[in-house]
C-alpha atoms as a PDB file:
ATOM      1  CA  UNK A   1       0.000   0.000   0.000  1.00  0.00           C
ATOM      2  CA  UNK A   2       0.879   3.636  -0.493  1.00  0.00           C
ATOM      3  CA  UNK A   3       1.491   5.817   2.050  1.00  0.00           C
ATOM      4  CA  UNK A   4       0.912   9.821   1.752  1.00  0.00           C
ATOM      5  CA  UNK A   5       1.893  12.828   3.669  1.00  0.00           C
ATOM      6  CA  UNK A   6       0.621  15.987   3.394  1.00  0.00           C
ATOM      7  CA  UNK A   7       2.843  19.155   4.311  1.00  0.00           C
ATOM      8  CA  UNK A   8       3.080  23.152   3.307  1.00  0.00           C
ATOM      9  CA  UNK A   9      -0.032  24.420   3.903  1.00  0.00           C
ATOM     10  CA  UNK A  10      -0.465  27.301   5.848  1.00  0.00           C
ATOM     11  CA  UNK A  11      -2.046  30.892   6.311  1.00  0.00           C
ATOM     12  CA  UNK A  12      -1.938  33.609   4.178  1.00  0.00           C
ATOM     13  CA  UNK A  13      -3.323  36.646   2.581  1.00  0.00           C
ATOM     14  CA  UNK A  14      -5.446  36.506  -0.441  1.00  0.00           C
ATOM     15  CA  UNK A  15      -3.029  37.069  -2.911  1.00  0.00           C
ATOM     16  CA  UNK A  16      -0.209  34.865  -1.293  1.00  0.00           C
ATOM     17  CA  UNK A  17       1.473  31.776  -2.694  1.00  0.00           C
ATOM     18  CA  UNK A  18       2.175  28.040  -0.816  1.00  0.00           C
ATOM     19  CA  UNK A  19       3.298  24.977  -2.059  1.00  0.00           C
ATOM     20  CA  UNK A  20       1.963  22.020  -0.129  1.00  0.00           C
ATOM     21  CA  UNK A  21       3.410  19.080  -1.312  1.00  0.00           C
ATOM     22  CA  UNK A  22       2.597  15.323  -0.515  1.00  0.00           C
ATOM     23  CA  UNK A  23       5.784  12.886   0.099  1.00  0.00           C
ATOM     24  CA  UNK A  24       4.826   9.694  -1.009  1.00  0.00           C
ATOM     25  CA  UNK A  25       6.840   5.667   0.155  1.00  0.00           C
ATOM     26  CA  UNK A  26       5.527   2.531  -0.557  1.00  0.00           C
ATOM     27  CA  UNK A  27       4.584   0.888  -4.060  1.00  0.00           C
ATOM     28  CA  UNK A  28       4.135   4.548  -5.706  1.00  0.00           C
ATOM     29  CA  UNK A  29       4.840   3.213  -9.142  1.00  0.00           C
ATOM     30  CA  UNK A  30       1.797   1.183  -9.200  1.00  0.00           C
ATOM     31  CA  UNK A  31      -0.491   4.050  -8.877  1.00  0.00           C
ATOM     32  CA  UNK A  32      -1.295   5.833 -12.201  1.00  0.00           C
ATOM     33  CA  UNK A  33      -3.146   8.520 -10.700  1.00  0.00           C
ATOM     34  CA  UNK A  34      -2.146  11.150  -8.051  1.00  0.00           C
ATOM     35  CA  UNK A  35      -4.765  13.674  -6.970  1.00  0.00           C
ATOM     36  CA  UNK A  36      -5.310  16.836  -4.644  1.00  0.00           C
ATOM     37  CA  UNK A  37      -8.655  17.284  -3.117  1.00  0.00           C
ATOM     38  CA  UNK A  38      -9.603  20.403  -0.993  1.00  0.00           C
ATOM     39  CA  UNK A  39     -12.530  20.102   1.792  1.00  0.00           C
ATOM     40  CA  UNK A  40     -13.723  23.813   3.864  1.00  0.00           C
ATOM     41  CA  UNK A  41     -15.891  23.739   6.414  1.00  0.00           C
ATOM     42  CA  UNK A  42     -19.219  22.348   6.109  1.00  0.00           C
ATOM     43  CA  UNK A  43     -18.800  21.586   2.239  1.00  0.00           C
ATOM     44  CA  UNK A  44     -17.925  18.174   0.359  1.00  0.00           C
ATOM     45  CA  UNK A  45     -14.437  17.039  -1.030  1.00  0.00           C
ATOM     46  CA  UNK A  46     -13.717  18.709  -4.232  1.00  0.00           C
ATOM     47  CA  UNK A  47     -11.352  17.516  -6.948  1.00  0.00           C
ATOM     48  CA  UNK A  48      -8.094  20.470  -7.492  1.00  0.00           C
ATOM     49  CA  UNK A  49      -6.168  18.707  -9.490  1.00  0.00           C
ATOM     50  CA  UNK A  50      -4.753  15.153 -10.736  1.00  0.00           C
ATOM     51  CA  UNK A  51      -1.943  14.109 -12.271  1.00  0.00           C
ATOM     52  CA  UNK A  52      -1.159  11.045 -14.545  1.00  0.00           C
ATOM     53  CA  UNK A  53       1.375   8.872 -14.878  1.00  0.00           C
ATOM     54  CA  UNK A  54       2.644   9.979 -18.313  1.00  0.00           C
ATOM     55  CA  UNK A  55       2.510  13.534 -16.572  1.00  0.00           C
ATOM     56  CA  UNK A  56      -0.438  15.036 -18.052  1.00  0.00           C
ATOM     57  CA  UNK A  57      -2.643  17.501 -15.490  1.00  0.00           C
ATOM     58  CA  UNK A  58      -5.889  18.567 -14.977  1.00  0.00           C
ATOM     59  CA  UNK A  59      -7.443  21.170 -12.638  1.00  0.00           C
ATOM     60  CA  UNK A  60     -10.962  22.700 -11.498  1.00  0.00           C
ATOM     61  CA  UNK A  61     -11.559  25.924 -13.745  1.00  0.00           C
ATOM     62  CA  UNK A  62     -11.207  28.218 -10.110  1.00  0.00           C
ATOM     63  CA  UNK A  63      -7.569  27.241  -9.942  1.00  0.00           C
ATOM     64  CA  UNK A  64      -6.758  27.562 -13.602  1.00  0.00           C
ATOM     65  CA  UNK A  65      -3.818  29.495 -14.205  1.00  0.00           C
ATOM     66  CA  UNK A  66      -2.898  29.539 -10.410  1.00  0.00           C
ATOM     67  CA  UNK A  67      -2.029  26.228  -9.411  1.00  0.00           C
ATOM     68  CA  UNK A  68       0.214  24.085 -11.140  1.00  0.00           C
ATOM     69  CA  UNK A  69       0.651  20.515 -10.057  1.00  0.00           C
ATOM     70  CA  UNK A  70       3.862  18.240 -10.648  1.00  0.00           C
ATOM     71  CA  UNK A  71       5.748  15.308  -9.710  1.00  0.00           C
ATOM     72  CA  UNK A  72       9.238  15.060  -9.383  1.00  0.00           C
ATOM     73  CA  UNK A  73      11.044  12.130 -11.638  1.00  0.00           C
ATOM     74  CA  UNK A  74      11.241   9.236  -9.008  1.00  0.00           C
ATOM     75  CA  UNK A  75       7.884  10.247  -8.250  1.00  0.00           C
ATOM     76  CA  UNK A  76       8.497  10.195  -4.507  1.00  0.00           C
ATOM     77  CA  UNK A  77       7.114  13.633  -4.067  1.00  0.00           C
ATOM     78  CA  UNK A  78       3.928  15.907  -5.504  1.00  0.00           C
ATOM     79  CA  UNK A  79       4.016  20.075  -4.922  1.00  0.00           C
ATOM     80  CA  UNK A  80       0.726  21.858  -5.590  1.00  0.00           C
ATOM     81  CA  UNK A  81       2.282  25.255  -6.779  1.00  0.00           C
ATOM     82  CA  UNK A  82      -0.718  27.571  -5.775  1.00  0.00           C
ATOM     83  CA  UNK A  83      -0.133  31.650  -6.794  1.00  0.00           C
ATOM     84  CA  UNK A  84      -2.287  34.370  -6.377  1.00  0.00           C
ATOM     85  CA  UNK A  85      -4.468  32.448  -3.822  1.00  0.00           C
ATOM     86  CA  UNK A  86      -7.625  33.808  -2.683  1.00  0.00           C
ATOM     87  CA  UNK A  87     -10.578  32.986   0.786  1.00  0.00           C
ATOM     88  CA  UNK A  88     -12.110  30.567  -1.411  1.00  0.00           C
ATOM     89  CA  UNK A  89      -9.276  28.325  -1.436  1.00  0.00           C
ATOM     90  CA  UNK A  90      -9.551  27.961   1.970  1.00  0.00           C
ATOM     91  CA  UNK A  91      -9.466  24.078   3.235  1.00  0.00           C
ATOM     92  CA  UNK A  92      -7.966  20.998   3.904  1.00  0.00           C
ATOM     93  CA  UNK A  93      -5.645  19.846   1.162  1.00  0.00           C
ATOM     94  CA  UNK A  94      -5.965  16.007   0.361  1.00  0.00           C
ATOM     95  CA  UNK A  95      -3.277  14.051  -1.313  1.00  0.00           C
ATOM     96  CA  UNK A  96      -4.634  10.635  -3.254  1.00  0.00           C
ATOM     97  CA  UNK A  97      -3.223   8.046  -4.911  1.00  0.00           C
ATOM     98  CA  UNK A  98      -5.704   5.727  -6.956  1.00  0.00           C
ATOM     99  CA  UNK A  99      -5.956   3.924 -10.175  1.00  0.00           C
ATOM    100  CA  UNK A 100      -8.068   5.517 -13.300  1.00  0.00           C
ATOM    101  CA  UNK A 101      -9.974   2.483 -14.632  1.00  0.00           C
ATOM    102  CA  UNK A 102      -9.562   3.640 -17.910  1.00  0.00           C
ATOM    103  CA  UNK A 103     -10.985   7.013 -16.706  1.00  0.00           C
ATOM    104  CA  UNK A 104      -9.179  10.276 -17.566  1.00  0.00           C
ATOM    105  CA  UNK A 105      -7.440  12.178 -15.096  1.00  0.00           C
ATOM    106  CA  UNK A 106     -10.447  14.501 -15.793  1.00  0.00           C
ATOM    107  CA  UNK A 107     -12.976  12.359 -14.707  1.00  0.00           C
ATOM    108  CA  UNK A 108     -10.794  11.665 -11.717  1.00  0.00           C
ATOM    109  CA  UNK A 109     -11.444  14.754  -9.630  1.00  0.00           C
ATOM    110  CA  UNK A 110     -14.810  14.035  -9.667  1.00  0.00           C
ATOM    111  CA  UNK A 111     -14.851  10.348  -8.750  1.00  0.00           C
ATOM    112  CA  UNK A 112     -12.635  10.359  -5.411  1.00  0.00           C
ATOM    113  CA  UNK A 113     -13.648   6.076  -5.210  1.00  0.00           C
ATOM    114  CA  UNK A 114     -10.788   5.673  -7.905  1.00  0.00           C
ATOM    115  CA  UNK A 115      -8.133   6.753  -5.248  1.00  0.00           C
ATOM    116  CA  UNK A 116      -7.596   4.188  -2.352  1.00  0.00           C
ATOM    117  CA  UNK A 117      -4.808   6.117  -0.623  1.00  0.00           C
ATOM    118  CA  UNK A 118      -5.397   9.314   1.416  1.00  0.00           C
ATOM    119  CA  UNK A 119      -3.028  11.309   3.263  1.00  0.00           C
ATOM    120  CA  UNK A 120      -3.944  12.890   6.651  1.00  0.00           C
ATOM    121  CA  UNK A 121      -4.563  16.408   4.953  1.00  0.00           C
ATOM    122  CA  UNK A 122      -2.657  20.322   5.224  1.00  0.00           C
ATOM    123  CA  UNK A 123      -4.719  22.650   6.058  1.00  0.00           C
ATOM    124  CA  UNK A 124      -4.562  25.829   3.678  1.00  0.00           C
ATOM    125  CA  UNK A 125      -5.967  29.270   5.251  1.00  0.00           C
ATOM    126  CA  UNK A 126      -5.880  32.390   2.977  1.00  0.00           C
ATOM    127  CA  UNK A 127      -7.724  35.640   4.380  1.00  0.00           C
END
């Protein structure tokens, strides 16, 4: 099994940058999917963004252009690059790992079932 941990998050001012990333150990290369999910208070999980195993990425249309997710090359560790960062983006950052099923990464962020590794969670405050 693969085991995630979630650190960088943090507090800051809309208009601030972090760069939570999620170390990863196990069987890593197995997965073909890695995914960040975001959860505020009081609302559901939402998909951010996913990442394949060929490297392609996909991201919900409120963090387009702001958040760029990557994986370095032994794919031990994922950084969510988030810029210009505003109240909405407030939560608790997930890190996944999960197999697509023949579903695109797209598809991914909205079916959180495909990922059966979840790290504890960074929480991100921006005010």
């Amino acid at each position: 099994h693969v085991q995630l941990a979630e650190s960088g998050g943090g507090s800051v001012q809309a208009g601030g940058s972090l760069r939570p990333s999620c170390a990863t150990s196990g069987h890593t290369i197995s997965r073909d999917c890695m995914g960040w999910f975001r959860q505020a208070p009081g609302k559901e999980r939402v998909g951010v963004a996913s990442i394949g195993s060929d490297g392609g990425t996909h991201s919900r249309v409120s963090v387009k252009g702001r958040f760029t997710f990557s994986q370095d090359n032994a794919k031990e560790t994922t950084t969510l690059r988030m810029t210009n960062l505003n109240p909405e983006d407030t939560g608790m950052y997930y890190c996944a790992a999960g197999w697509l099923f023949g579903h695109s990464i797209n598809d991914a962020l909205l079916r959180p079932t495909l990922f059966d590794s979840w790290g504890q969670g960074t929480q991100v405050t921006v005010s």
